[in-house]
Structures are given as structure tokens and as C-alpha cells.
N, C-alpha and C. Protein backbone atom coordinates (compact mmCIF):
# COMPACT_ATOMS: atom_id res chain seq x y z
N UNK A 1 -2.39 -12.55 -18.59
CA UNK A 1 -1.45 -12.69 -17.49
C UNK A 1 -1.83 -11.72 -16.38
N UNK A 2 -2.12 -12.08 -15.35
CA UNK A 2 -2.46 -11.21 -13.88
C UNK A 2 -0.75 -10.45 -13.65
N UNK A 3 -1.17 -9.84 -13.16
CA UNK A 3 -0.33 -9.02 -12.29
C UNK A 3 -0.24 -8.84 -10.48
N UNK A 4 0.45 -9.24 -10.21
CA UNK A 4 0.69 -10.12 -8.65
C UNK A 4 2.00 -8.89 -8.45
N UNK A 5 2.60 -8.48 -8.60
CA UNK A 5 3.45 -7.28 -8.07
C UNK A 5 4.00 -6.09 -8.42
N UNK A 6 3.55 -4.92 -7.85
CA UNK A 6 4.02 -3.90 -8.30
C UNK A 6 5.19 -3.10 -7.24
N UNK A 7 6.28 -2.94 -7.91
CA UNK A 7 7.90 -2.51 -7.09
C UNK A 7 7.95 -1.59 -7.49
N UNK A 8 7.58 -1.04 -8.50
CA UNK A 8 8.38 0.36 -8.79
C UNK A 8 7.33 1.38 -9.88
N UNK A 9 6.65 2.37 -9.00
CA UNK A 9 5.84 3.40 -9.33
C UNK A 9 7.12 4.55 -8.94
N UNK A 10 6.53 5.66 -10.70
CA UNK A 10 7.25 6.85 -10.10
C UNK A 10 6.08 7.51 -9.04
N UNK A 11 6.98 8.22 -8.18
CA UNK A 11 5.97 8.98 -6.76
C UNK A 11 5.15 9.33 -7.28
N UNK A 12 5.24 10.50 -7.84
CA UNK A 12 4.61 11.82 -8.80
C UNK A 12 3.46 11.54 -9.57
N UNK A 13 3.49 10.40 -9.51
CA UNK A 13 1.90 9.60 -10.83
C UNK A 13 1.18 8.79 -9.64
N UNK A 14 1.40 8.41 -8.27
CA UNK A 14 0.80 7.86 -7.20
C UNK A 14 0.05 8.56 -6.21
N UNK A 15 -1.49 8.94 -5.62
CA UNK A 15 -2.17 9.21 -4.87
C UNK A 15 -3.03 8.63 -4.64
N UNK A 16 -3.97 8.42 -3.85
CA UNK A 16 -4.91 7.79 -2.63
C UNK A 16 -5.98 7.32 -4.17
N UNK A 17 -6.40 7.99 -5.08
CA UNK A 17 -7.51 7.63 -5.75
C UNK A 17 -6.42 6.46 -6.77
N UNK A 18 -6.01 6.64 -6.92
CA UNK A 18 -5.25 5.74 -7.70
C UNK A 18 -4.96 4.42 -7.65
N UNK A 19 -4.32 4.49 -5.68
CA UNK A 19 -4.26 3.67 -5.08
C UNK A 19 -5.51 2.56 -5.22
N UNK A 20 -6.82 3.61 -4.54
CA UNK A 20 -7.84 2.78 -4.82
C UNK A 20 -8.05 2.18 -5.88
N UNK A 21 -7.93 2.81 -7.17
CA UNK A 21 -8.07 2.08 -8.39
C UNK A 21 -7.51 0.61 -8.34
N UNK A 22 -6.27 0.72 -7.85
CA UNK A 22 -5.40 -0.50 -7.99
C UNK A 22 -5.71 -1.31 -7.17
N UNK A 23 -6.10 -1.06 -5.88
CA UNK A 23 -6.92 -1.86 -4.75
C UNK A 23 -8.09 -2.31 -5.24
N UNK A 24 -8.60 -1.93 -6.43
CA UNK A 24 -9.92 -2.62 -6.51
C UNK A 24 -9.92 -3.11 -8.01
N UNK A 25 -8.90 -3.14 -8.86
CA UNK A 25 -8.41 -3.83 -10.15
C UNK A 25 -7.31 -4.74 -10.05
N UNK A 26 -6.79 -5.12 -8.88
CA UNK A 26 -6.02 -6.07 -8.88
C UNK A 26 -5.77 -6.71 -7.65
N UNK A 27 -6.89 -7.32 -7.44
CA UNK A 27 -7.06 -8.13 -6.29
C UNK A 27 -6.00 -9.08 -5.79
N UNK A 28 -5.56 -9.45 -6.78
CA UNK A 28 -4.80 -10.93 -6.62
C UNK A 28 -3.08 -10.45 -6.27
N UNK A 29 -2.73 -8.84 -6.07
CA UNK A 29 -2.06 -8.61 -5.97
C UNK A 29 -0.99 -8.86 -4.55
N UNK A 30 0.16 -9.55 -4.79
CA UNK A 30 0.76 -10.07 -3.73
C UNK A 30 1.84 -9.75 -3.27
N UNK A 31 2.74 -8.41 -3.72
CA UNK A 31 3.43 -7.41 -3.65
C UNK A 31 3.59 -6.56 -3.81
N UNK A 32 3.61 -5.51 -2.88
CA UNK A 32 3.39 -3.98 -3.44
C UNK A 32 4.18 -2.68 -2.61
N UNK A 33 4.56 -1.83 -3.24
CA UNK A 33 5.75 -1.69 -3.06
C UNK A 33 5.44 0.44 -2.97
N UNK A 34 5.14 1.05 -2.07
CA UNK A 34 5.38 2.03 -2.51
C UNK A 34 6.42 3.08 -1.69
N UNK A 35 7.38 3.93 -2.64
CA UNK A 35 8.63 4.54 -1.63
C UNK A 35 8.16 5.99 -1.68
N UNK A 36 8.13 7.12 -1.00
CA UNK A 36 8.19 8.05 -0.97
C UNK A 36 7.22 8.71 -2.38
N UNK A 37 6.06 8.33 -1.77
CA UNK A 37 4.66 9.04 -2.61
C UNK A 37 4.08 10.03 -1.47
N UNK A 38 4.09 11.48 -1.62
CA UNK A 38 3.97 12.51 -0.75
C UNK A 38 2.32 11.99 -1.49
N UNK A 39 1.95 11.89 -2.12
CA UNK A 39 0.24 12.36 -2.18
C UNK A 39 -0.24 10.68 -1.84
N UNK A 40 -0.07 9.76 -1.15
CA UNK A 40 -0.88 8.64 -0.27
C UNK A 40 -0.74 8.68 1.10
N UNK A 41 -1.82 9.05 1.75
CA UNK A 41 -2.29 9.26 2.82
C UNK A 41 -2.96 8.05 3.23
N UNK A 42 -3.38 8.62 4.75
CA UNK A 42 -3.92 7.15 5.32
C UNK A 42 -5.37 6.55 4.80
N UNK A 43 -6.11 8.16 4.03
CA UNK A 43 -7.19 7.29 3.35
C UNK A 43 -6.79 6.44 1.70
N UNK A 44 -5.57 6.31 1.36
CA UNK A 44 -5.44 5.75 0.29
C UNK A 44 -4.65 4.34 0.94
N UNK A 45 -4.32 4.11 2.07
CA UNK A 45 -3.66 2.96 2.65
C UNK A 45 -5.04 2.70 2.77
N UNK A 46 -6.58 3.01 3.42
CA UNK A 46 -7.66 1.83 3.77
C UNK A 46 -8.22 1.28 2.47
N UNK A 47 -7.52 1.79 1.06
CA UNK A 47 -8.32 1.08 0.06
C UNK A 47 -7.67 0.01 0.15
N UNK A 48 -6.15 -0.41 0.80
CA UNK A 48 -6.09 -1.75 0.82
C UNK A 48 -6.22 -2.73 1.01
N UNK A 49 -7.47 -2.63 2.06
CA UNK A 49 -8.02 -3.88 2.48
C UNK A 49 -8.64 -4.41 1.15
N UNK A 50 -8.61 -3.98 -0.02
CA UNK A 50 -9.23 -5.14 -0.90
C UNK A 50 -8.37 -6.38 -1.06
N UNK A 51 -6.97 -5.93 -1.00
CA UNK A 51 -5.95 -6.68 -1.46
C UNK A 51 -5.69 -8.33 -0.28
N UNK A 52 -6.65 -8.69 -0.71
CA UNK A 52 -6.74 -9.85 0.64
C UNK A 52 -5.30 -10.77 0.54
N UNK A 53 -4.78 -10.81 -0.81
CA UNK A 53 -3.79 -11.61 -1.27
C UNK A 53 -2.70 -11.03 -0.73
N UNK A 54 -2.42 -9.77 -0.48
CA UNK A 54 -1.17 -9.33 -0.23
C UNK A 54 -0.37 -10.01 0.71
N UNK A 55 0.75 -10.08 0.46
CA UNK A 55 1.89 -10.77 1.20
C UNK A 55 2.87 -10.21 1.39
N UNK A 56 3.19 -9.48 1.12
CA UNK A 56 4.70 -8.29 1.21
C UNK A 56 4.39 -7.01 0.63
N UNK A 57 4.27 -5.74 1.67
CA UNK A 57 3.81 -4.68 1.59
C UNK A 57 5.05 -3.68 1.73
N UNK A 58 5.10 -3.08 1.44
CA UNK A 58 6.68 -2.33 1.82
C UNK A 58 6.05 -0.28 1.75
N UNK A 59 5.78 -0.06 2.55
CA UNK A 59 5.78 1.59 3.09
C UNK A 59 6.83 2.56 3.28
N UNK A 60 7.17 3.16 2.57
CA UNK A 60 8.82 3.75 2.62
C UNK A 60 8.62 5.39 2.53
N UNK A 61 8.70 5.31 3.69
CA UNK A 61 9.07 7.27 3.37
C UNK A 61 7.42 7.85 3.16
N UNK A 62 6.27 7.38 3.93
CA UNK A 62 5.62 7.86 3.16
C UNK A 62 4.83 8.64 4.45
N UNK A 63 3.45 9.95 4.44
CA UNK A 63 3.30 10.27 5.19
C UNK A 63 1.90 10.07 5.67
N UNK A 64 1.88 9.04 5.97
CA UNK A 64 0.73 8.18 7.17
C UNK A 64 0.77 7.87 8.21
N UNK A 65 -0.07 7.99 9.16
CA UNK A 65 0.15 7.88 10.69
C UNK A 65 -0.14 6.63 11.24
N UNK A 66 -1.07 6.56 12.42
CA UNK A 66 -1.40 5.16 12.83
C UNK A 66 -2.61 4.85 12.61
N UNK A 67 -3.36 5.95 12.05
CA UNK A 67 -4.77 5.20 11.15
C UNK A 67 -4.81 4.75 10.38
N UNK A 68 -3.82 4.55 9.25
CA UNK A 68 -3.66 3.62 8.49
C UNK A 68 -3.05 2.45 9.39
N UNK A 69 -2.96 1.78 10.37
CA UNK A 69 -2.12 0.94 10.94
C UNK A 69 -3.63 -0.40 11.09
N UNK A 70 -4.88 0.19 11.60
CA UNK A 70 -5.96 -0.83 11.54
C UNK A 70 -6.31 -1.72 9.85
N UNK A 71 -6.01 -1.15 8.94
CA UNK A 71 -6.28 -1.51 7.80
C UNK A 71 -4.92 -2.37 7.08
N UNK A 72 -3.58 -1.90 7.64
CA UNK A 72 -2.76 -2.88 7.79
C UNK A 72 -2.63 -4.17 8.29
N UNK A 73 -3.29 -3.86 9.55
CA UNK A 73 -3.22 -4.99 10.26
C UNK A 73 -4.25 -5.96 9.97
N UNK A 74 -5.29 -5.63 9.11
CA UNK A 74 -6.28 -6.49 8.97
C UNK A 74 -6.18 -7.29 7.62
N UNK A 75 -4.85 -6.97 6.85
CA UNK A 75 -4.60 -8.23 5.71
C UNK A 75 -4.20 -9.06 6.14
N UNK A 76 -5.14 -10.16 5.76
CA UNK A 76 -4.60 -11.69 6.49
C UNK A 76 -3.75 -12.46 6.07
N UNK A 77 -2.85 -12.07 4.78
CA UNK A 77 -2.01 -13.40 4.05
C UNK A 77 -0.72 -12.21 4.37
N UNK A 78 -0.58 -10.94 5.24
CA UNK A 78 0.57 -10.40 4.98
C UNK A 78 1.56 -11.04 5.89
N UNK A 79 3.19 -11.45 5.69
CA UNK A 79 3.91 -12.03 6.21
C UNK A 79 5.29 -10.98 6.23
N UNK A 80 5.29 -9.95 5.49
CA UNK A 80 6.05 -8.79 5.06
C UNK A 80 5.77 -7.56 4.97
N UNK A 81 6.23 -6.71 5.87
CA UNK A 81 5.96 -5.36 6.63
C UNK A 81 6.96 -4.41 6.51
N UNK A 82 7.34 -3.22 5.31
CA UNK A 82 7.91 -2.11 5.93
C UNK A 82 7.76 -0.82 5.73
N UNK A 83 7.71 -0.59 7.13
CA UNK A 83 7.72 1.09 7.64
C UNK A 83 9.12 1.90 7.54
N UNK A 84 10.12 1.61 6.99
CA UNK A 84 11.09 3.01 7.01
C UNK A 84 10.74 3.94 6.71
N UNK A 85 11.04 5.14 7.54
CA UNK A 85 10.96 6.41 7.67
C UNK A 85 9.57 7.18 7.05
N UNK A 86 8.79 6.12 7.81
CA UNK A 86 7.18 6.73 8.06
C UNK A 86 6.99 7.46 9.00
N UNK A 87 7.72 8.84 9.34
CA UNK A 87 7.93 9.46 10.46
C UNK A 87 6.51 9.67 11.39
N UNK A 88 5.28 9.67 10.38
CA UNK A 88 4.08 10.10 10.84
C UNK A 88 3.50 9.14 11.76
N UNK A 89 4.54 7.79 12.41
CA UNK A 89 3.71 6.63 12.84
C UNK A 89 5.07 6.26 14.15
């Protein structure tokens, strides 16, 4: 069975290498969900361009600026976008 969405990581076990891990072991992933992870930065948002599938991305509380914003913008199936209190952007 694939795995197509992840909603709920504790913060504390989430950073940029990790991220990547998951950006590049679960391609087919089509929801993803992260709230207030102090250790993903904007180089752990560009591992997401693997995620070509993504469709609903949700950014919450987290502290990335607008360089992560080119690597956002370049998933092509995303239809679902949120930035709350991404103060850094």
C-alpha cells in the first residue's frame, strides 16, 4: 500500500534531511502537511520539488522565507496552499 498523505508529524522528529528523505521515498505523495517544525528551512522546502504529485501542501508556522516560494511554485498538480503564520515570507 503507497502512502499518498502525511497530516500529522511530531515537530521535534522533522528537519530538512528528513524532509528530503521523504521527498525522495515517496513520490506519489499527494498531501502533506507540516505545522510548526522549527528545524525545516527553505533548503528542506527545495527537496520538494520531487513530489510532482503533490496536491495540497499546508505550511504552518514554519520558518521559511521567499526562497522557498520558487520551489513551491514549481509543483504542477498543487491546487492547495497554506502559509499561516510563516512570518519569514
Amino acid at each position: 500500500m503507497a502512502i499518498d498523505t502525511i497530516t500529522s508529524v511530531d515537530p521535534r522528529t522533522i528537519n530538512d534531511a528528513i524532509l528530503a528523505t521523504y521527498a525522495k521515498s515517496l513520490r506519489g505523495l499527494s498531501r502533506l502537511t507540516l505545522r510548526n517544525t522549527p528545524a525545516v528551512t527553505d533548503d528542506g522546502i527545495s527537496a520538494l520539488a520531487n513530489l510532482q504529485q503533490l496536491t495540497h501542501l499546508d505550511l504552518i508556522d514554519l520558518q521559511i522565507t521567499g526562497e522557498a516560494m520558487p520551489t513551491v511554485a514549481s509543483l504542477p498538480s498543487l491546487v492547495s496552499l497554506d502559509l499561516r503564520m510563516c512570518n519569514g515570507l
